[in-house]
C-alpha atoms as a PDB file:
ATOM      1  CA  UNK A   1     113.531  88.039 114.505  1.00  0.00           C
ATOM      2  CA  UNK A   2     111.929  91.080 115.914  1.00  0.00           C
ATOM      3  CA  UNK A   3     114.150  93.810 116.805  1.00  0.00           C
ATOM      4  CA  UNK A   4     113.932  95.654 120.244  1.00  0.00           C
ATOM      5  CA  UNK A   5     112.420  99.074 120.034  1.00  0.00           C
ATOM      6  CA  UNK A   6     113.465 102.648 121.670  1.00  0.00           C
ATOM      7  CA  UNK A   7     111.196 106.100 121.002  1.00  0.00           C
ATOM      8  CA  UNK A   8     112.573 109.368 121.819  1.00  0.00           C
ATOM      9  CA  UNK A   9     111.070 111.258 124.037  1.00  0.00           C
ATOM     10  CA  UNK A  10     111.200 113.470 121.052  1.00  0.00           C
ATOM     11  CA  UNK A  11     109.446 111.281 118.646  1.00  0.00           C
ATOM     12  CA  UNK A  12     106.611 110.014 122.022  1.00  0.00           C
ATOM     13  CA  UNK A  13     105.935 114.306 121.742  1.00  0.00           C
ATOM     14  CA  UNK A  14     105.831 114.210 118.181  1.00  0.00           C
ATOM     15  CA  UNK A  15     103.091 111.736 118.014  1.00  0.00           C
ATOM     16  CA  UNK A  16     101.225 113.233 120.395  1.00  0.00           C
ATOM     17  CA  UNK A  17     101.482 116.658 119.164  1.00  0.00           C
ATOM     18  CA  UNK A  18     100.515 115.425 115.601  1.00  0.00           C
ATOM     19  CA  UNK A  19      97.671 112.990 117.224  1.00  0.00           C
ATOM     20  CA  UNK A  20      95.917 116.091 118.838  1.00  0.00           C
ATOM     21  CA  UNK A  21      95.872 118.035 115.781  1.00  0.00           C
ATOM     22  CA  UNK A  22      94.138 115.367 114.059  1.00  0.00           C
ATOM     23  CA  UNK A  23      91.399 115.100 116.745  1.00  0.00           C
ATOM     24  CA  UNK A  24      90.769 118.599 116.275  1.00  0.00           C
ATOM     25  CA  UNK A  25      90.167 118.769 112.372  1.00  0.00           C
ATOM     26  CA  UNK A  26      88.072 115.463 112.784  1.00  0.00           C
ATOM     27  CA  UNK A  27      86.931 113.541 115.724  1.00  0.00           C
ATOM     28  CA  UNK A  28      88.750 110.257 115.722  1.00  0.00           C
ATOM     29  CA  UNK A  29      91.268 111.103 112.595  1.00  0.00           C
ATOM     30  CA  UNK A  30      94.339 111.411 115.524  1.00  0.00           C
ATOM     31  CA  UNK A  31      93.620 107.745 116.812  1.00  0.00           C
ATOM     32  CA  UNK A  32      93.922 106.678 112.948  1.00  0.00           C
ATOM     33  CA  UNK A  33      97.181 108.516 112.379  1.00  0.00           C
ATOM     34  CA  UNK A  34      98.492 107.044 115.938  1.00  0.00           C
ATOM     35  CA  UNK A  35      97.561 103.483 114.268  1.00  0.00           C
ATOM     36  CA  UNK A  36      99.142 104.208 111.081  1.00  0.00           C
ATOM     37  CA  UNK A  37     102.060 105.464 112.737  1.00  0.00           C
ATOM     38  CA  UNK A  38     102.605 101.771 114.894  1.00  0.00           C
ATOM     39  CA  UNK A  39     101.700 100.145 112.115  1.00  0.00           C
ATOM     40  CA  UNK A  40     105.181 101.155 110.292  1.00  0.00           C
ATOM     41  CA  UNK A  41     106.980 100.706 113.671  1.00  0.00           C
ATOM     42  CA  UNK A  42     105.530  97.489 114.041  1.00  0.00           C
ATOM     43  CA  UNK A  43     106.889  96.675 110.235  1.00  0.00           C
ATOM     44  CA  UNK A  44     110.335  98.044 110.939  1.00  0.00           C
ATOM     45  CA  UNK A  45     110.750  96.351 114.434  1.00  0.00           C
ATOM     46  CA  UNK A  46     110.083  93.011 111.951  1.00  0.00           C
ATOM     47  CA  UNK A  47     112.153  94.287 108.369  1.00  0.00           C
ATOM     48  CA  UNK A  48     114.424  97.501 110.182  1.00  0.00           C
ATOM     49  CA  UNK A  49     116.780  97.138 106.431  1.00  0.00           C
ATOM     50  CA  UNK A  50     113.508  97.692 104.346  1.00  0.00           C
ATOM     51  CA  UNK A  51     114.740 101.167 103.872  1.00  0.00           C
ATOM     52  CA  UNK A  52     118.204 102.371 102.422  1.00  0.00           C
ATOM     53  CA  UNK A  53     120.282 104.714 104.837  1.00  0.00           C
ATOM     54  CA  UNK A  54     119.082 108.415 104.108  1.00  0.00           C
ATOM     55  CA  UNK A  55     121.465 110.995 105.712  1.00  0.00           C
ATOM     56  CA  UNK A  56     124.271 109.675 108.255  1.00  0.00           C
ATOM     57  CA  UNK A  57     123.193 106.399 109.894  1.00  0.00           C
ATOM     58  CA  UNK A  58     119.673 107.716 109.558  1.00  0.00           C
ATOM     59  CA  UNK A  59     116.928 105.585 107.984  1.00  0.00           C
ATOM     60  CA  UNK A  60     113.398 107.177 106.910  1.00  0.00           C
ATOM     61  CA  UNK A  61     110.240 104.928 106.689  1.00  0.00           C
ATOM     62  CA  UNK A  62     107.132 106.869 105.155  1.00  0.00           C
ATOM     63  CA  UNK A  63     103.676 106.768 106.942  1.00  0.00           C
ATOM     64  CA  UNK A  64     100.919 105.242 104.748  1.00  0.00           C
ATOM     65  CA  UNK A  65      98.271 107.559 104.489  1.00  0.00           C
ATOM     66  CA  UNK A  66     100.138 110.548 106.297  1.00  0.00           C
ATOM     67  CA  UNK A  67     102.402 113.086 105.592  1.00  0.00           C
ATOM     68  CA  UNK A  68     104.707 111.815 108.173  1.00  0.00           C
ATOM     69  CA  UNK A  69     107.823 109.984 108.256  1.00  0.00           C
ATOM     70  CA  UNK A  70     109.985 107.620 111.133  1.00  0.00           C
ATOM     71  CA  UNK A  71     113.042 108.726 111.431  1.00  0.00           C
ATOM     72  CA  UNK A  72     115.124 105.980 113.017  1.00  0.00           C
ATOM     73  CA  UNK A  73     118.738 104.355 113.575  1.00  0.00           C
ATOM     74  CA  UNK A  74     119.669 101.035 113.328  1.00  0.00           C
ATOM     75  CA  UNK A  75     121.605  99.040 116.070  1.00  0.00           C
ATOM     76  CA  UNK A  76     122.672  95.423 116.060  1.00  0.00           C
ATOM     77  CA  UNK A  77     119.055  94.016 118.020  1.00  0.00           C
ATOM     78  CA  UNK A  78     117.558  97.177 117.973  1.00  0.00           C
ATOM     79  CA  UNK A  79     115.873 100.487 116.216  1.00  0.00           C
ATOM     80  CA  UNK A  80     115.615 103.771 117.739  1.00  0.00           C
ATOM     81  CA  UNK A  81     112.890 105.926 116.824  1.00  0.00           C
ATOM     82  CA  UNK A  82     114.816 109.591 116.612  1.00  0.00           C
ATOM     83  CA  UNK A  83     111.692 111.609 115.164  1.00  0.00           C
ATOM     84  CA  UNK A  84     108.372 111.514 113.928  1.00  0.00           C
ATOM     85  CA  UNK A  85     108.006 114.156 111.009  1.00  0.00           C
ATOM     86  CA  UNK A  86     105.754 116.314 109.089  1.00  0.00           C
ATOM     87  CA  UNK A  87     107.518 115.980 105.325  1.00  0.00           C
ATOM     88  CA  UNK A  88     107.248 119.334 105.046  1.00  0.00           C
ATOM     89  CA  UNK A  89     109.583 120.190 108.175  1.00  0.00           C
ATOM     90  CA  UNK A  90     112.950 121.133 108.294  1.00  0.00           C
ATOM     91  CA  UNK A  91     114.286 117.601 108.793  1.00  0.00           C
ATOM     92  CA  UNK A  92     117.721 118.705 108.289  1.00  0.00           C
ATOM     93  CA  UNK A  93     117.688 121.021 110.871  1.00  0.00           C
ATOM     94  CA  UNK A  94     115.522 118.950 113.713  1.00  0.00           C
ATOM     95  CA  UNK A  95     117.633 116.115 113.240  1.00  0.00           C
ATOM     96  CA  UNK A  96     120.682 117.852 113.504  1.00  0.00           C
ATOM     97  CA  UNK A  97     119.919 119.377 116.836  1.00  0.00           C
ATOM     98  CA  UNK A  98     119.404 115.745 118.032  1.00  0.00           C
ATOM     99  CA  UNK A  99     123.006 113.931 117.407  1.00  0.00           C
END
């Protein structure tokens, strides 16, 4: 069963804010990262339990390849996509502004 998936506006900015930074170091790097990251959303909309709860009812899901994790929350058909995240960020903070 697939699950039904929402992105945040936050998370849509994110990725394009990350995306464009890529394109600038190296011409078609951004479109790889933007595959990479729909690659793990595309793996959690199939497996959204593959990762263990990480703070709260948050979940994380590591980027292959990237620095970057999916922040996300779990429903009973569905996965919402809170943030899209440099590792290095101040996750706590970021994802306390957003609850």
């Amino acid at each position: 069963m697939s699950y039904h998936c929402f992105i945040s506006e936050y998370a849509t900015q994110e990725i394009a804010s990350a995306q464009k930074w890529y394109d600038e170091k190296e011409d078609g790097r951004g479109d790889k990262f933007w595959e990479a990251i729909f690659r793990k959303i595309d793996l959690l909309k199939q497996t959204p339990m593959m990762h263990a709860l990480w703070k709260k009812n948050y979940r994380r899901g590591k980027v292959k390849d990237y620095p970057y994790s999916v922040y996300y929350t779990l429903g009973t058909k569905s996965i919402e996509i809170i943030a899209v995240l440099h590792d290095h960020q101040d996750i706590d903070s970021i994802l306390k502004n957003r609850s």
